[in-house]
C-alpha atoms as a PDB file:
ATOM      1  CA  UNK A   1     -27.110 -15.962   5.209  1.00  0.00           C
ATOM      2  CA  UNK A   2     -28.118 -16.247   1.515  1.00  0.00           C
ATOM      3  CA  UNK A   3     -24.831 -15.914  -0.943  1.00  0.00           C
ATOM      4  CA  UNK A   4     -26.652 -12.739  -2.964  1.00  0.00           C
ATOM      5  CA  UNK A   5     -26.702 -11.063   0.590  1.00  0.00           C
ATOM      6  CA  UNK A   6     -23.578 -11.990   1.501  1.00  0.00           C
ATOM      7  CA  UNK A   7     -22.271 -10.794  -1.842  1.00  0.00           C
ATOM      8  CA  UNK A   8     -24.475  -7.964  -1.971  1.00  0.00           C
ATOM      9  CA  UNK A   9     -22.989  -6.802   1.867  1.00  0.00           C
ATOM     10  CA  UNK A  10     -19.498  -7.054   0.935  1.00  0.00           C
ATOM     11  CA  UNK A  11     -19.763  -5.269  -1.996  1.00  0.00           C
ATOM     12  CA  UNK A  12     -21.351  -2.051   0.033  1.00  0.00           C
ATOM     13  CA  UNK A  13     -18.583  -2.842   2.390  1.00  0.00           C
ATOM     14  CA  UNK A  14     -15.830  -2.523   0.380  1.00  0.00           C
ATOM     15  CA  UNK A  15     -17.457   0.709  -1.913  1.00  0.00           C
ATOM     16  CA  UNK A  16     -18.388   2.262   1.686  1.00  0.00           C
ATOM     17  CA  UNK A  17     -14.187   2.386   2.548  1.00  0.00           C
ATOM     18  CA  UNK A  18     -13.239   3.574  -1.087  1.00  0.00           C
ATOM     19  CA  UNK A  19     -12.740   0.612  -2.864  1.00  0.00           C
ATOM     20  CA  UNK A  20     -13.597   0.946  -6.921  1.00  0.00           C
ATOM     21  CA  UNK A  21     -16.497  -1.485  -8.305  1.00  0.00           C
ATOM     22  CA  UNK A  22     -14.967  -2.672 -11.515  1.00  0.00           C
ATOM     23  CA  UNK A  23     -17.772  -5.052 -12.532  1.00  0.00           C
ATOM     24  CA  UNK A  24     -20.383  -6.987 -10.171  1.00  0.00           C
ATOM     25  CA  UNK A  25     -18.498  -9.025  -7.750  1.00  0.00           C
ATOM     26  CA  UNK A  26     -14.943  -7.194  -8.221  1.00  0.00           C
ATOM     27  CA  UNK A  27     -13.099  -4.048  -6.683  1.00  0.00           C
ATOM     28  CA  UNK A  28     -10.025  -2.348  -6.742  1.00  0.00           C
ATOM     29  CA  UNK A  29      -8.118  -0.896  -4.363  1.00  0.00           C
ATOM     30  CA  UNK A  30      -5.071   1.714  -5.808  1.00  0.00           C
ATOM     31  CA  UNK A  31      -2.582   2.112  -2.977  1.00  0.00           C
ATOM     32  CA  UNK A  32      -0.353   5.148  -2.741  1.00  0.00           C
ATOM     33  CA  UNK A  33       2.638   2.946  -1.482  1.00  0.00           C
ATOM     34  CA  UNK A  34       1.891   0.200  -3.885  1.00  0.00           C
ATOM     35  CA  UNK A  35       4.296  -1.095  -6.673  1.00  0.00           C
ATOM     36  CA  UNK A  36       2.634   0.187  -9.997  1.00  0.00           C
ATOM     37  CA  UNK A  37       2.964  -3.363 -11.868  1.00  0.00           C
ATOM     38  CA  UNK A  38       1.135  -5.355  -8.832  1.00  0.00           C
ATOM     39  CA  UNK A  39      -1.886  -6.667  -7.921  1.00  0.00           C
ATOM     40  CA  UNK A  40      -2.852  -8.633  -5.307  1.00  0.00           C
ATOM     41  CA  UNK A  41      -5.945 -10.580  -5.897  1.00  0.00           C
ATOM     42  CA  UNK A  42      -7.868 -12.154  -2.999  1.00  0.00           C
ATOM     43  CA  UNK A  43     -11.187 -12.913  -2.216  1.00  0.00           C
ATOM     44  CA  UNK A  44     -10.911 -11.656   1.547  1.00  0.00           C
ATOM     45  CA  UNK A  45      -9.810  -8.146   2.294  1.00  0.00           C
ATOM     46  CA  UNK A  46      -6.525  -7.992   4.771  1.00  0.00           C
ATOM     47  CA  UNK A  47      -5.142  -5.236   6.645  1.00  0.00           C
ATOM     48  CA  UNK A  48      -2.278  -6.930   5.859  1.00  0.00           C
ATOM     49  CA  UNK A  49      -2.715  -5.569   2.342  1.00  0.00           C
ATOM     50  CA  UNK A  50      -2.506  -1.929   3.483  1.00  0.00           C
ATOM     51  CA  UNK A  51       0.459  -0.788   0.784  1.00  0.00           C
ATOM     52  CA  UNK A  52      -0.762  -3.111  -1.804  1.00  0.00           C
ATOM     53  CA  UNK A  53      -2.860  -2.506  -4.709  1.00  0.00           C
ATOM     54  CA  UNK A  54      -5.210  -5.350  -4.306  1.00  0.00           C
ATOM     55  CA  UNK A  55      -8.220  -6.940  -6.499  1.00  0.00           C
ATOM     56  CA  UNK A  56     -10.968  -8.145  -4.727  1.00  0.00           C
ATOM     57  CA  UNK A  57     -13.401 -10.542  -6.359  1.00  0.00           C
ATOM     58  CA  UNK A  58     -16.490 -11.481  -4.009  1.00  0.00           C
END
């Protein structure tokens, strides 16, 4: 798969479930049961990362 598609697809992914575009390439995710002065940042969404407030850069 090209890397623009692949980029492009898990940006629509992660928009599609809620996720906030912040800039091409990064989304946030705000979660309820999240500590306010924490972010996780990966570059591959986790369930594991339910009750975290998480950064995603693609």
């Amino acid at each position: 798969m090209l890397p623009n598609l692949e980029q492009e697809l898990a940006g629509l992914a992660a928009e599609s479930i809620g996720w906030l575009p912040l800039e091409n390439g990064a989304y946030l995710h705000i979660s309820s049961e999240g500590k306010d002065d924490r972010v996780v940042i990966t570059g591959l969404p986790d369930a594991g990362l339910d009750g975290e407030n998480v950064l995603l850069l693609v």
